[in-house]
N, C-alpha and C. Protein backbone atom coordinates (compact mmCIF):
# COMPACT_ATOMS: atom_id res chain seq x y z
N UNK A 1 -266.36 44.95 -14.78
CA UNK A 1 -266.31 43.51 -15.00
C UNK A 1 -265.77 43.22 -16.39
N UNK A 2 -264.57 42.36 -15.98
CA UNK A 2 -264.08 41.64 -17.57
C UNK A 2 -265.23 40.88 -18.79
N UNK A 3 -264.96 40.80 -19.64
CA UNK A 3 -265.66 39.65 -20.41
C UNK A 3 -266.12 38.56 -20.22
N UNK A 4 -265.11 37.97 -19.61
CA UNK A 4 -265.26 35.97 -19.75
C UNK A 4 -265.70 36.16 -17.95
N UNK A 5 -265.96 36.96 -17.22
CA UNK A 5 -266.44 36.83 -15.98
C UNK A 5 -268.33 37.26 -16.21
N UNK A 6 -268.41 37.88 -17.45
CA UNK A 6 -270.10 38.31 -18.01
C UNK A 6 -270.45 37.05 -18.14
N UNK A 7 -269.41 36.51 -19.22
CA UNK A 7 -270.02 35.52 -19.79
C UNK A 7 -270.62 34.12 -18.65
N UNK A 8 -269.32 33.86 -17.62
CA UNK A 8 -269.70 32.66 -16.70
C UNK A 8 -270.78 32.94 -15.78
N UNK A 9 -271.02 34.52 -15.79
CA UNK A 9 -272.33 34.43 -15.09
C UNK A 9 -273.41 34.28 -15.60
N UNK A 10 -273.43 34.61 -17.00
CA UNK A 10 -274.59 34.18 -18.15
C UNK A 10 -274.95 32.52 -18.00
N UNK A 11 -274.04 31.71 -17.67
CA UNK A 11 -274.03 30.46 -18.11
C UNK A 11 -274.34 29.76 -16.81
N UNK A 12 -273.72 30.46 -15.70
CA UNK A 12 -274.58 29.89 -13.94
C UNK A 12 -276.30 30.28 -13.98
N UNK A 13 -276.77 31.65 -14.65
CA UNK A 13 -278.16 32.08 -15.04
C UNK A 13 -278.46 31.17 -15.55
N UNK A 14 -277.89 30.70 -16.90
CA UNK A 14 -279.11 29.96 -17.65
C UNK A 14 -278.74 28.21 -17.05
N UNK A 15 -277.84 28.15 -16.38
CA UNK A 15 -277.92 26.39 -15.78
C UNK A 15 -279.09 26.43 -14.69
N UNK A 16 -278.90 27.46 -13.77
CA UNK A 16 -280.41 27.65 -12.86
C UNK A 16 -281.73 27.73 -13.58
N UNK A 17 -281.55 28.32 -14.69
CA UNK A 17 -283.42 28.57 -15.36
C UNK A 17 -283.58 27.29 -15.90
N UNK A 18 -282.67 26.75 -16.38
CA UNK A 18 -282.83 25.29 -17.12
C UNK A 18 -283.48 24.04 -15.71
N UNK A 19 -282.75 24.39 -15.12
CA UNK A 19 -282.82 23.17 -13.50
C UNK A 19 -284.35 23.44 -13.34
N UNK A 20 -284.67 24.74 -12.83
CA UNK A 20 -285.78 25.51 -12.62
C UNK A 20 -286.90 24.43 -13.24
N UNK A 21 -286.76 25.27 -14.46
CA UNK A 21 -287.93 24.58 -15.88
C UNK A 21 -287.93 23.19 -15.54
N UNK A 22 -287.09 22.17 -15.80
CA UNK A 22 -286.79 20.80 -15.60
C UNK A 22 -287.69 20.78 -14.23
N UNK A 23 -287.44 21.27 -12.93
CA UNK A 23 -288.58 20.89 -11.71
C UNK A 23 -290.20 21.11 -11.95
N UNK A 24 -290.33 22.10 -12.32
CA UNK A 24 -291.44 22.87 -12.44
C UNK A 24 -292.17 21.48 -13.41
N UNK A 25 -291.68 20.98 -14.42
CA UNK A 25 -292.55 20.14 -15.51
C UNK A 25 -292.52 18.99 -15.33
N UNK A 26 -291.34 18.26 -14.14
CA UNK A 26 -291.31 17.04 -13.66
C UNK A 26 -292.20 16.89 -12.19
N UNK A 27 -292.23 18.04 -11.74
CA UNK A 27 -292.91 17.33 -10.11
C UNK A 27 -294.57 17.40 -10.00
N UNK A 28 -295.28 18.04 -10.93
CA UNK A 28 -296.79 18.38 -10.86
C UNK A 28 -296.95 16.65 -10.88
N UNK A 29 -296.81 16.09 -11.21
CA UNK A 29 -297.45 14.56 -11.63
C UNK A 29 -297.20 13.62 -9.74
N UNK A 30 -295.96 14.27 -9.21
CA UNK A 30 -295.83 13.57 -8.04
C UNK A 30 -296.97 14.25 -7.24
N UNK A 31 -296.77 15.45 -7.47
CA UNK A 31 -298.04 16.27 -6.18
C UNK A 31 -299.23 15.97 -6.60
N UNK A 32 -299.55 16.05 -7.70
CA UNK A 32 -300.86 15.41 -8.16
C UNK A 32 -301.48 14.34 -7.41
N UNK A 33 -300.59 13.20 -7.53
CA UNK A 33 -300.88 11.94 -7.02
C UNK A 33 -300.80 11.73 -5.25
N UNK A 34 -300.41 13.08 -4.96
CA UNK A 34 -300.24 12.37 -3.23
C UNK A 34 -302.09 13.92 -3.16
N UNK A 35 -302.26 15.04 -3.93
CA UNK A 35 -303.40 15.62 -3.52
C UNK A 35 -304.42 14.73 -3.88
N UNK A 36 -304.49 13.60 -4.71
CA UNK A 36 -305.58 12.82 -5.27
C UNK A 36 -305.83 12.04 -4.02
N UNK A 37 -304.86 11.26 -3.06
CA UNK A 37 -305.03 10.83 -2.02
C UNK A 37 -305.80 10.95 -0.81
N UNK A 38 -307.30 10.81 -0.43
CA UNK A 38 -307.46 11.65 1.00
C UNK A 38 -307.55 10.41 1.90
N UNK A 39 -307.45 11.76 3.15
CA UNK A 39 -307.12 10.69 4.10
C UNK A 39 -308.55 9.97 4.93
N UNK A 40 -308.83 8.60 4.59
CA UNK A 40 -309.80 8.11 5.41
C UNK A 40 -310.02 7.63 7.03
N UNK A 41 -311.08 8.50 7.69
CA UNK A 41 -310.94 7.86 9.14
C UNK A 41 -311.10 6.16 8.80
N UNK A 42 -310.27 5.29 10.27
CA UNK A 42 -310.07 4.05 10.22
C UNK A 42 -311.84 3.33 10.14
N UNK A 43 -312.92 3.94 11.11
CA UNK A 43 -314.55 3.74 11.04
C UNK A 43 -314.85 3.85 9.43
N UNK A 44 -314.75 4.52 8.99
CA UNK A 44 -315.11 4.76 7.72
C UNK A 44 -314.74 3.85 6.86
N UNK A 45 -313.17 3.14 7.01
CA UNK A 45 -312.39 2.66 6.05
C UNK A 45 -313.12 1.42 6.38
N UNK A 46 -313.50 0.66 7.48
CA UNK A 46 -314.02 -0.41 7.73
C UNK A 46 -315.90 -0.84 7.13
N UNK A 47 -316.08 0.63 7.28
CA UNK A 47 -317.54 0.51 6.84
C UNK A 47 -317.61 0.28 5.39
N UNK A 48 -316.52 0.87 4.45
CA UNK A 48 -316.41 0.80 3.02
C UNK A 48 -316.14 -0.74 2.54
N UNK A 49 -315.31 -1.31 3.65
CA UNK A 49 -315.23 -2.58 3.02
C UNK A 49 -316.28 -3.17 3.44
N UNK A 50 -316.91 -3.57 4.45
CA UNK A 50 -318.14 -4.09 4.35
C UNK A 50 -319.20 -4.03 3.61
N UNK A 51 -318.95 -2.98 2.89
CA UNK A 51 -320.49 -2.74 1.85
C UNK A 51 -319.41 -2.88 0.22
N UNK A 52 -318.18 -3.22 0.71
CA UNK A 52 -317.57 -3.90 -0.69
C UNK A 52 -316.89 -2.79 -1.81
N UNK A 53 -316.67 -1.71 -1.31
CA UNK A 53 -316.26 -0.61 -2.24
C UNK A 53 -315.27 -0.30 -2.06
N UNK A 54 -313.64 -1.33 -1.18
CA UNK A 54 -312.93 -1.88 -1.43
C UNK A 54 -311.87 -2.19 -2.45
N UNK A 55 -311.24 -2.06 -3.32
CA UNK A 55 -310.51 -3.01 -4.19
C UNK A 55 -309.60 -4.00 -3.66
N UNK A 56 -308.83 -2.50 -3.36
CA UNK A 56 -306.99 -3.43 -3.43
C UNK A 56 -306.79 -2.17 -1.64
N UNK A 57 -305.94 -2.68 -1.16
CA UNK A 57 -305.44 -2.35 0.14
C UNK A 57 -303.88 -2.67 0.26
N UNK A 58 -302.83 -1.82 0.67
CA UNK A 58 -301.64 -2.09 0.96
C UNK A 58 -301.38 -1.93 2.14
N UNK A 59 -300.91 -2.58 3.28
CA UNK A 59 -301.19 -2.60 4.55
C UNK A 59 -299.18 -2.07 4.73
N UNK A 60 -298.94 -1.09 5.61
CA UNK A 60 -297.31 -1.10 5.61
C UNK A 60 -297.77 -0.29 7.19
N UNK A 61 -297.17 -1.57 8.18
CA UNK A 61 -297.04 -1.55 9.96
C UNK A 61 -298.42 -0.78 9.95
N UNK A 62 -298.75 0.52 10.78
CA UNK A 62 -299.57 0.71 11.17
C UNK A 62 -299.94 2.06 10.12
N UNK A 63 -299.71 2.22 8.95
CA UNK A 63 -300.56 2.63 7.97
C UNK A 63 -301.13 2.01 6.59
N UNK A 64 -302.51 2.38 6.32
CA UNK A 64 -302.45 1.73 5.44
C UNK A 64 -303.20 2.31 4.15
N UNK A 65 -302.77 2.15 2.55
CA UNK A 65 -303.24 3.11 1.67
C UNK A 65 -304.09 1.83 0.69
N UNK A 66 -305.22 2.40 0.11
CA UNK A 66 -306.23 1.42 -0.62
C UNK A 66 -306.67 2.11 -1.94
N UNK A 67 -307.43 1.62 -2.74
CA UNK A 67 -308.32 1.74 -3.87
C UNK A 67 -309.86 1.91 -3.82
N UNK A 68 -310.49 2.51 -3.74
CA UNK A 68 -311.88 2.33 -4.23
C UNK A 68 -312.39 1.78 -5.47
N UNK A 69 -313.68 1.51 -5.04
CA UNK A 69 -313.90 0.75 -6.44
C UNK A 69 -313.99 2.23 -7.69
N UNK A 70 -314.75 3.46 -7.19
CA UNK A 70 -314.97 4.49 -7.78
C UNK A 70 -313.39 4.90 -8.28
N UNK A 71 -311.96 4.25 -7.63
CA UNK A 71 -310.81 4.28 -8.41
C UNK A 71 -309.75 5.64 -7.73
N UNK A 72 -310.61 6.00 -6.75
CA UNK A 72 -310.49 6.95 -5.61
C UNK A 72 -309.44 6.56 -4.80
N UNK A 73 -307.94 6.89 -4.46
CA UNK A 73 -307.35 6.46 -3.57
C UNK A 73 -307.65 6.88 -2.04
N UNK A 74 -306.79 6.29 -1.10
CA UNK A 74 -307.08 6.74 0.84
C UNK A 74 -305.93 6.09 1.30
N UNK A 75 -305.89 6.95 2.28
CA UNK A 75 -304.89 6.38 3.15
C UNK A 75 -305.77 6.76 4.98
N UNK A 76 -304.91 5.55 5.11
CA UNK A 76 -305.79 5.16 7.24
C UNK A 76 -304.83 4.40 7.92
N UNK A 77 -304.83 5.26 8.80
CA UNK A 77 -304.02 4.50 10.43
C UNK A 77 -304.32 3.43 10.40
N UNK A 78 -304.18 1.60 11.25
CA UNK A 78 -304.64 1.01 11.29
C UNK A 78 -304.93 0.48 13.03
N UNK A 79 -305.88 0.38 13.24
CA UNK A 79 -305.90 0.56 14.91
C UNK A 79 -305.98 -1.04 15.10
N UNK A 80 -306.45 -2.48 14.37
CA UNK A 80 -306.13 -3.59 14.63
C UNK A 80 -305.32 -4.47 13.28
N UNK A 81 -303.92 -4.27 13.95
CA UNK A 81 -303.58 -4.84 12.88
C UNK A 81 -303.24 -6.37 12.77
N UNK A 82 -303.54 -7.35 13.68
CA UNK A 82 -303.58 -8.37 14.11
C UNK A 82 -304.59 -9.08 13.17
N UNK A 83 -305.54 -8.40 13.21
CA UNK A 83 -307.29 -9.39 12.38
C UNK A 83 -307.61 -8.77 11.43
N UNK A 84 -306.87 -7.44 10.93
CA UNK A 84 -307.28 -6.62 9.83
C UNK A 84 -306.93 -7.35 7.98
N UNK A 85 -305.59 -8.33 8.31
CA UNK A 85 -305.71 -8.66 6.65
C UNK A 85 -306.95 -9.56 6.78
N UNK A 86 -307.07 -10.46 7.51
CA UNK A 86 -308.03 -11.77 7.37
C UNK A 86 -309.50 -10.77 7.24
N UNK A 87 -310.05 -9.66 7.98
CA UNK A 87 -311.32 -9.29 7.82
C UNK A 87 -311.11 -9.03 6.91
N UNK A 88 -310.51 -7.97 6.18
CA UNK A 88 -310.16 -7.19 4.73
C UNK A 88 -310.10 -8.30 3.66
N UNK A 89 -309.55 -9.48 3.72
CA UNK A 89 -309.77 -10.51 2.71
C UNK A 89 -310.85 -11.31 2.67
N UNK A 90 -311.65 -11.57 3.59
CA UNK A 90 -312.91 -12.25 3.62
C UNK A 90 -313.95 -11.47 2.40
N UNK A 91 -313.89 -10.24 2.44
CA UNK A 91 -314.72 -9.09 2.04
C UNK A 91 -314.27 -9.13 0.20
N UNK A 92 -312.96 -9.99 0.14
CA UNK A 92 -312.55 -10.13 -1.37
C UNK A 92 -311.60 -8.89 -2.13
N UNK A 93 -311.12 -8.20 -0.55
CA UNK A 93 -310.19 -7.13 -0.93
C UNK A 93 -308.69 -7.77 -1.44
N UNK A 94 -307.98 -7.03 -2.46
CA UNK A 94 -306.85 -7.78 -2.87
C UNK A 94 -305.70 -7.10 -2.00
N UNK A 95 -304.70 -7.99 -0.86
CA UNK A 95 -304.25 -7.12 -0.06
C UNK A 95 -302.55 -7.88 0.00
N UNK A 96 -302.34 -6.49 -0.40
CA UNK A 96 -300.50 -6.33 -0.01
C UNK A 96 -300.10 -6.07 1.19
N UNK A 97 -298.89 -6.69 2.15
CA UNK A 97 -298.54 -6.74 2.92
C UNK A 97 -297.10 -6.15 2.59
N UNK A 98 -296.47 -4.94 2.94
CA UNK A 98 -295.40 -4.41 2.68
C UNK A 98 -294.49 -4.71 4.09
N UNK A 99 -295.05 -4.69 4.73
CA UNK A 99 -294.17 -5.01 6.67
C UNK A 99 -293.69 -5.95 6.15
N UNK A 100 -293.72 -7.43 5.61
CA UNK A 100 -293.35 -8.38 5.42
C UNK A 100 -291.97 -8.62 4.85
N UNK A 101 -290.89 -8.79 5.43
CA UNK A 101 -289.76 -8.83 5.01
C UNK A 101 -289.03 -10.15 5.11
């Protein structure tokens, strides 16, 4: 192998370790935030707002992701989505409607 053919492979090496490094220190914060997420059965999610531990709720078609008051995120199927903002707001939940276009 010539010289300047060492060298361009030196420089494809270190553009991959650089890319590498760059993923490795940018994506922990995305995975973080979707493992912080669990997933709540829809019974459960209903029982929480009734006893008010609730915050905020984002409703998008037939899933939907919320807040606890403990600051705990969830995400839940929604099996009525017809009467679900009006119950969910009676209860004083603050609720986003993303379907809404």
């Amino acid at each position: 192998m010539n010289k300047t053919s060492k060298n361009v492979g030196m420089y494809i090496i270190l553009i991959v370790l650089v890319v590498s490094l760059v993923n490795v220190f940018l994506t922990p914060d995305s995975n973080k935030s979707k493992q912080d997420t669990k997933i709540l059965p829809y019974s459960q999610f209903l029982n929480e707002v009734n006893s008010g531990n609730v915050t905020k709720v984002k409703i998008d078609r037939e899933q939907l992701t919320g807040t606890l008051k403990t600051g705990s995120e969830f995400t839940t199927y929604i099996l009525d989505s017809s009467t679900l903002p009006a119950t969910v707001a009676e209860k004083g939940v603050e609720v986003e409607n993303s379907s809404a276009a």
